[in-house]
N, C-alpha and C. Protein backbone atom coordinates (compact mmCIF):
# COMPACT_ATOMS: atom_id res chain seq x y z
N UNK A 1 70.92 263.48 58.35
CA UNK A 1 70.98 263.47 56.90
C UNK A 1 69.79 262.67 56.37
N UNK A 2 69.09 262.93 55.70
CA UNK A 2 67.85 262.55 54.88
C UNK A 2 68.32 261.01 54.23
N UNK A 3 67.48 260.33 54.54
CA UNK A 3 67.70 258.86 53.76
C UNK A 3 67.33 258.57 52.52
N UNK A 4 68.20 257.76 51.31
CA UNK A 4 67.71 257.36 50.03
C UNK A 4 66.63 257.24 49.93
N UNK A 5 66.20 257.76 48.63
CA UNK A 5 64.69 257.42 48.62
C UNK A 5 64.36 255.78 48.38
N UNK A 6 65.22 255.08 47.94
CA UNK A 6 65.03 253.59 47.74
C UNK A 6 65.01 253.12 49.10
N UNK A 7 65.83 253.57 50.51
CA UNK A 7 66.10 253.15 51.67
C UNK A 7 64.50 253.39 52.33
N UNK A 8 64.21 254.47 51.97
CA UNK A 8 62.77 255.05 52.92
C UNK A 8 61.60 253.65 52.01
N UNK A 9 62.07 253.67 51.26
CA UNK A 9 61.02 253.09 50.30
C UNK A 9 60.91 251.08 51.07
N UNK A 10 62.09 250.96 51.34
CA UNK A 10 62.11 249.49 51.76
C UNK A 10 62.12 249.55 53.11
N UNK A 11 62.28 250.87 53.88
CA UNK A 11 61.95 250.82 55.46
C UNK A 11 60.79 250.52 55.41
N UNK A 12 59.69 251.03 54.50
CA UNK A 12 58.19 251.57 54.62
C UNK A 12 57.66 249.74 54.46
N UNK A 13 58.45 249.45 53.15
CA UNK A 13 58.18 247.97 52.71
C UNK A 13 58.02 246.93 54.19
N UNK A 14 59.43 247.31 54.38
CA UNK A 14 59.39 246.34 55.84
C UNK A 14 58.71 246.30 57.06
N UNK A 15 58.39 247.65 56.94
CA UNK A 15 57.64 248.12 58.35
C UNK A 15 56.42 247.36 57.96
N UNK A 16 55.85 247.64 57.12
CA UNK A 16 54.70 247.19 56.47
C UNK A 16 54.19 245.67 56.88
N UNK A 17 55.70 244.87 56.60
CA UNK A 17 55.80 243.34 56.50
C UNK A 17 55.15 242.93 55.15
N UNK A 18 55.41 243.88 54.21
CA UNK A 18 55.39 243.43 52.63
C UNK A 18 56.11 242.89 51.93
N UNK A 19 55.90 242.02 51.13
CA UNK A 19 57.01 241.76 50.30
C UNK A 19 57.44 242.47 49.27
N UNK A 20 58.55 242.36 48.46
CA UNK A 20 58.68 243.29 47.77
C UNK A 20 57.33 243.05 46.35
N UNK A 21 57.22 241.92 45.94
CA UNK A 21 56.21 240.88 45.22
C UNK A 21 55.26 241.88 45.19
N UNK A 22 54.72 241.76 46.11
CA UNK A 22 53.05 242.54 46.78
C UNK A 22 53.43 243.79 46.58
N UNK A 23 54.21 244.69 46.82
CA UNK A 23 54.06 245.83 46.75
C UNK A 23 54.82 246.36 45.48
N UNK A 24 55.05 245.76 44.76
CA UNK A 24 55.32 246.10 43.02
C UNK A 24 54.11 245.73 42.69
N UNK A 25 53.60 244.72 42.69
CA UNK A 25 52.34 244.22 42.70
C UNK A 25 51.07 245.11 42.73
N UNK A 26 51.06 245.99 44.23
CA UNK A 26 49.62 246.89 44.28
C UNK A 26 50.48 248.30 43.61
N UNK A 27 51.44 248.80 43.23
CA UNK A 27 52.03 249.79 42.47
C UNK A 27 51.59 249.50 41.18
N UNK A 28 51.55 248.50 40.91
CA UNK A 28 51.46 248.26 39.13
C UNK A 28 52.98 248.21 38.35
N UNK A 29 54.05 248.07 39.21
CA UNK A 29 55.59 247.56 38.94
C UNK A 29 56.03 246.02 39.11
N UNK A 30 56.88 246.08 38.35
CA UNK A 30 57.84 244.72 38.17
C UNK A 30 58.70 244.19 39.23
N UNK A 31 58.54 243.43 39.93
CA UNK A 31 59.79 243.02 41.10
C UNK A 31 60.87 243.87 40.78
N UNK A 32 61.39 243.64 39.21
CA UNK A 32 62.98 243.69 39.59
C UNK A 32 62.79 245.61 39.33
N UNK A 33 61.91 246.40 39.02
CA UNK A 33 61.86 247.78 39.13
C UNK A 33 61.68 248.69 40.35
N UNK A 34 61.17 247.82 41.26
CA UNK A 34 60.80 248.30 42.68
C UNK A 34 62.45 247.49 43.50
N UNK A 35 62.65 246.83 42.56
CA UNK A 35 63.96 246.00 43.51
C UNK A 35 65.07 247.52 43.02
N UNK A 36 65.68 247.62 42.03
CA UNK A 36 66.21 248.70 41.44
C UNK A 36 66.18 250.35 41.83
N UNK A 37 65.33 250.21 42.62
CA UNK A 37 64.65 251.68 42.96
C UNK A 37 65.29 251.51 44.97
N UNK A 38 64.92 250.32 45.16
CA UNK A 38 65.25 250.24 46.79
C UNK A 38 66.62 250.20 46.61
N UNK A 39 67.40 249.67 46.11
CA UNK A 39 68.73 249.34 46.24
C UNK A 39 69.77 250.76 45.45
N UNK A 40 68.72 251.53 45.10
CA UNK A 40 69.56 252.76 44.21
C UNK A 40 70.10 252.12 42.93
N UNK A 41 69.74 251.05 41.94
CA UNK A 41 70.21 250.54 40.93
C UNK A 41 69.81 251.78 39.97
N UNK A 42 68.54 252.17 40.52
CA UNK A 42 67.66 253.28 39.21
C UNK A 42 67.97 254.15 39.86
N UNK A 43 69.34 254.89 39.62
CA UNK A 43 69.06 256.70 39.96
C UNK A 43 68.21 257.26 40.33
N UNK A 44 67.82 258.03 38.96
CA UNK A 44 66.69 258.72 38.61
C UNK A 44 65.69 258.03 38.48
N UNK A 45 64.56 257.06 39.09
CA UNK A 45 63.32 256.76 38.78
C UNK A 45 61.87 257.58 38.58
N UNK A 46 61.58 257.57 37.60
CA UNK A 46 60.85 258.13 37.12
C UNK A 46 59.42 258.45 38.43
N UNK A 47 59.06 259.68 38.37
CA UNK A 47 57.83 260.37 39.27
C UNK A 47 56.71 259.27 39.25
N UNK A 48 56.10 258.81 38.13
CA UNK A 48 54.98 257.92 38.35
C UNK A 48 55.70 256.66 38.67
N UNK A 49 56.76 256.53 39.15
CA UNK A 49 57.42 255.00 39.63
C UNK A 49 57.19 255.18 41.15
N UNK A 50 57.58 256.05 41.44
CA UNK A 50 58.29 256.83 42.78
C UNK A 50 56.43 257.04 43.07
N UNK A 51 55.84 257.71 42.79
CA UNK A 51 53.96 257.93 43.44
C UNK A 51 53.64 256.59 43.66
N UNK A 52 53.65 256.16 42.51
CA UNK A 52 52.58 254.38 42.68
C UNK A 52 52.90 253.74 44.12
N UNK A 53 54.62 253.45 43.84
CA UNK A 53 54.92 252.49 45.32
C UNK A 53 54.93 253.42 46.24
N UNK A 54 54.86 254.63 46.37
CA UNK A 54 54.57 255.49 47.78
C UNK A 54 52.48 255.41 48.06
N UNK A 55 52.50 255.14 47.14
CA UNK A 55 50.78 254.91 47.20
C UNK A 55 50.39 253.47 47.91
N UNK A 56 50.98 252.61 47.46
CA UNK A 56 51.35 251.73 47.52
C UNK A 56 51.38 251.20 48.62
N UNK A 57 52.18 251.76 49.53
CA UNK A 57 53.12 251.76 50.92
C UNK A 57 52.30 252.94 51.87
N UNK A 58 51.20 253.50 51.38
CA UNK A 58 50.40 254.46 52.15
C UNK A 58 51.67 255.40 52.54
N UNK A 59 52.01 255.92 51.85
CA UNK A 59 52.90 257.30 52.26
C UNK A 59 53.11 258.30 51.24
N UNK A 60 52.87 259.42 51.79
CA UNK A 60 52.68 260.85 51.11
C UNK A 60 53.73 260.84 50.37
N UNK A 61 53.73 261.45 49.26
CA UNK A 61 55.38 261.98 48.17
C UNK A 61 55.53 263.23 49.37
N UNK A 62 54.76 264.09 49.52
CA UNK A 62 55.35 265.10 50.55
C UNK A 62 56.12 264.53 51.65
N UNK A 63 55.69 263.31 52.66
CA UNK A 63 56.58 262.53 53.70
C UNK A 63 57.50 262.27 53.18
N UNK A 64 57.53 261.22 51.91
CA UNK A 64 58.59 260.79 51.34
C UNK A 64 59.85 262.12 50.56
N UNK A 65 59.09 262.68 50.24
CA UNK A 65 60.48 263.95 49.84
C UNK A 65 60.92 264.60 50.80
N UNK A 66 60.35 265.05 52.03
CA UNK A 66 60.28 265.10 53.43
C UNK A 66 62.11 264.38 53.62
N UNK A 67 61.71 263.24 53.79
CA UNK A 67 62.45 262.30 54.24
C UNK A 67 63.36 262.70 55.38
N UNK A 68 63.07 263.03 56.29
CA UNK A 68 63.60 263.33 57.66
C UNK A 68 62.70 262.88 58.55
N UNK A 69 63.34 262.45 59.88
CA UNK A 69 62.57 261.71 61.30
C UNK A 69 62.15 263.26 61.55
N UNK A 70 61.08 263.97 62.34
CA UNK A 70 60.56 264.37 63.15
C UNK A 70 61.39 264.71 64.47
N UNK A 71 62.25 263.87 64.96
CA UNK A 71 62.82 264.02 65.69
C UNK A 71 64.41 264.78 65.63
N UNK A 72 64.95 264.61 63.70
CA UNK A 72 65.63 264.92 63.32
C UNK A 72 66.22 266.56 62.88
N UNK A 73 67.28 267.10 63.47
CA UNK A 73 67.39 268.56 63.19
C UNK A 73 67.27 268.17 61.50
N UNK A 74 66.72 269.47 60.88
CA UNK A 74 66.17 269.73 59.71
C UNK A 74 67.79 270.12 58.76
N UNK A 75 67.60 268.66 58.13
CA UNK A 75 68.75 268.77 56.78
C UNK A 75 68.62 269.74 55.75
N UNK A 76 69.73 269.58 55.25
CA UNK A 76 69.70 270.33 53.95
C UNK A 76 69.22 269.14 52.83
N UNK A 77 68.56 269.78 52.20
CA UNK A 77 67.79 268.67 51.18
C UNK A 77 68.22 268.02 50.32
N UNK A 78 68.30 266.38 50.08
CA UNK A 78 69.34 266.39 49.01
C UNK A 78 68.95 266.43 47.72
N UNK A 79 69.45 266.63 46.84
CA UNK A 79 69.08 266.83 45.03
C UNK A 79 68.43 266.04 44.56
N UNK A 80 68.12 264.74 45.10
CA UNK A 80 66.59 263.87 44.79
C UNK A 80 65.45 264.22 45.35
N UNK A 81 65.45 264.73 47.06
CA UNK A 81 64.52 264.91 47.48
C UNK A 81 64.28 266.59 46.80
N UNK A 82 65.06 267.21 46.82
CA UNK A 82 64.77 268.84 45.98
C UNK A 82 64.41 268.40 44.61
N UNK A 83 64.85 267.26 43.72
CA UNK A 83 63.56 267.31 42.51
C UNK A 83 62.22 266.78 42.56
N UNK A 84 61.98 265.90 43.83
CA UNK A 84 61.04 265.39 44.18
C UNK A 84 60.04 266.55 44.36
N UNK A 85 59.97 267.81 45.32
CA UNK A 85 59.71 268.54 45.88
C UNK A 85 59.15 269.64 44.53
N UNK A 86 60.52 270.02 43.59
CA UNK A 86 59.52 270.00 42.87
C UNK A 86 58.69 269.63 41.66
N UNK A 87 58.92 268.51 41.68
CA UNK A 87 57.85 268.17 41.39
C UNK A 87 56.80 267.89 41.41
N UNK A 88 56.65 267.55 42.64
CA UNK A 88 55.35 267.72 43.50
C UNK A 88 54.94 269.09 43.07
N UNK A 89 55.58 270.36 43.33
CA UNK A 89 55.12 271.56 42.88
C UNK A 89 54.99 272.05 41.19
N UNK A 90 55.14 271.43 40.39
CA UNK A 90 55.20 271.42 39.65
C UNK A 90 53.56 270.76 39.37
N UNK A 91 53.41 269.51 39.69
CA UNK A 91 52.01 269.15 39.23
C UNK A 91 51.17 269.53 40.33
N UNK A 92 51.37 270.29 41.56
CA UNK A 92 50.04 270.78 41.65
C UNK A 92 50.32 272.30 41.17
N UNK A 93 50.83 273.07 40.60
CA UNK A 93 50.73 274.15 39.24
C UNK A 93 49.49 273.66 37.80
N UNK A 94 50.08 272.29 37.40
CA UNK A 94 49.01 272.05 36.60
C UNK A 94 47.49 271.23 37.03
N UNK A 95 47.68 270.83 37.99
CA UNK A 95 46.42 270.55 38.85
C UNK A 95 45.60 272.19 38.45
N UNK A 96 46.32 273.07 39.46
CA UNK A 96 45.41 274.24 39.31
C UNK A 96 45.14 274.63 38.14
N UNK A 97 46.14 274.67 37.21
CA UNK A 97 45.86 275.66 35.44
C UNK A 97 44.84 274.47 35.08
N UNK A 98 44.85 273.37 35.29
CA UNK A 98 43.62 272.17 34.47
C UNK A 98 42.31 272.52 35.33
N UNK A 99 42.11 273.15 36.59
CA UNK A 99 40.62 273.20 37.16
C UNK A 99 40.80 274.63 36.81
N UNK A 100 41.41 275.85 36.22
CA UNK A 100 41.30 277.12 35.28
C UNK A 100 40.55 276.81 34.03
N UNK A 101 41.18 275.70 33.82
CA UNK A 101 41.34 275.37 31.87
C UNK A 101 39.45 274.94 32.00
N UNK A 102 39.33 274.09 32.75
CA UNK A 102 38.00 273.23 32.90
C UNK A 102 36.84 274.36 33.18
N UNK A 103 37.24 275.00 33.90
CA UNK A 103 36.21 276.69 34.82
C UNK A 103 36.09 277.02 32.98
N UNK A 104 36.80 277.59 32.30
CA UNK A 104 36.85 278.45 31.52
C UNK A 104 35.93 278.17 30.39
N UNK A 105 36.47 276.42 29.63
CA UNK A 105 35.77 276.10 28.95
C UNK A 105 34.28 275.63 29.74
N UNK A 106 34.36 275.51 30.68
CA UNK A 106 32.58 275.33 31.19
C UNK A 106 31.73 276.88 30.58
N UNK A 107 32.40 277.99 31.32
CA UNK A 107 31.60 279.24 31.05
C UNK A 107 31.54 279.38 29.18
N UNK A 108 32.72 278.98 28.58
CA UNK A 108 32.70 279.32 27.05
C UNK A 108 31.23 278.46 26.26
N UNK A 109 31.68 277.00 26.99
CA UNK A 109 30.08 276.50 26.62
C UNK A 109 29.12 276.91 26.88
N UNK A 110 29.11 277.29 28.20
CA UNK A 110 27.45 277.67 28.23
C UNK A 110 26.92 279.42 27.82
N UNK A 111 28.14 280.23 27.28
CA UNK A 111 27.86 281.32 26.86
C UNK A 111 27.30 280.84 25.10
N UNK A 112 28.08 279.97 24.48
CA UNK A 112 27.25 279.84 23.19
C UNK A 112 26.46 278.44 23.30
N UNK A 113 25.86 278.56 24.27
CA UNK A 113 24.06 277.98 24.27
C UNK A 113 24.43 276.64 24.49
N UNK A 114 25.84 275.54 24.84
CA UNK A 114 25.95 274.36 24.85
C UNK A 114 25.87 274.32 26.14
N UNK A 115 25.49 274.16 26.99
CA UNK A 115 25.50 273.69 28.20
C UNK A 115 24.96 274.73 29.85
N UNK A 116 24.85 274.15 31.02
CA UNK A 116 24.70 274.88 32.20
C UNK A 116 26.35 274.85 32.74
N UNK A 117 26.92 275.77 33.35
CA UNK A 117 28.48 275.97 33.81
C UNK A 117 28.63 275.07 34.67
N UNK A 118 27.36 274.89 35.41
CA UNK A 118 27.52 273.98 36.95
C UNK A 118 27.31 272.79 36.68
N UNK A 119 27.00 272.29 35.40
CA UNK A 119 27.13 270.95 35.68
C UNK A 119 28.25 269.98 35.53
C-alpha cells in the first residue's frame, strides 16, 4: 500500500538527516506547515507546498506520487497520489500550450516587422 504523502515526506526528511527547520527553510515554508503536512494535519496541501519540500528533499513529484518501493507489487493508487498525478499532468499540458502560446506570438511578431522568431 502506497505511503502518506506527509510519511514519504519525513522518511525523505530523515533519511536526509534534516531537520524539519532546514527543510521548511530551503522550501520557502514555515516549521509548523511542513510539520502539518508530515503528520497529515493538512489534508489537502496545496501543489506548490507539496513541489517546494519535494525540491527541497531532492525528490521527483513523479517519485513522490509514485510512492511505492520498487520492490513493492504495484498498488492501486490512492486519491492523493491520483490528484497528485494529475496534476503533475495537468501542468505539463500548460507547460506545452505556454511554449505553443510563446512559438506563436514569436512568429506574429516577426510577421508585422517587430522582431527575428529565433531570438
Amino acid at each position: 500500500m502506497p505511503l502518506p504523502l506527509g510519511l514519504l515526506l519525513k522518511q525523505a526528511r530523515q533519511e536526509a538527516g534534516l531537520s524539519l527547520r532546514e527543510v521548511a527553510r530551503r522550501a520557502g515554508l514555515s516549521p509548523g506547515q511542513l510539520s502539518q503536512m508530515e503528520t497529515g494535519a493538512r489534508k489537502s496541501p496545496g501543489f506548490l507546498s507539496v513541489a517546494q519540500a519535494a525540491a527541497a528533499l531532492s525528490i521527483s513529484l513523479d517519485d513522490l506520487a509514485g510512492s511505492a518501493r520498487p520492490d513493492d507489487p504495484a498498488p492501486k493508487p490512492s486519491s492523493s497520489s491520483r490528484a497528485i498525478k494529475e496534476t503533475i499532468a495537468r501542468i505539463r499540458r500548460i507547460k506545452s500550450d505556454a511554449k505553443s502560446i510563446s512559438k506563436s506570438t514569436d512568429l506574429a511578431l516577426h510577421a508585422l516587422g517587430a522582431g527575428d522568431p529565433a531570438e
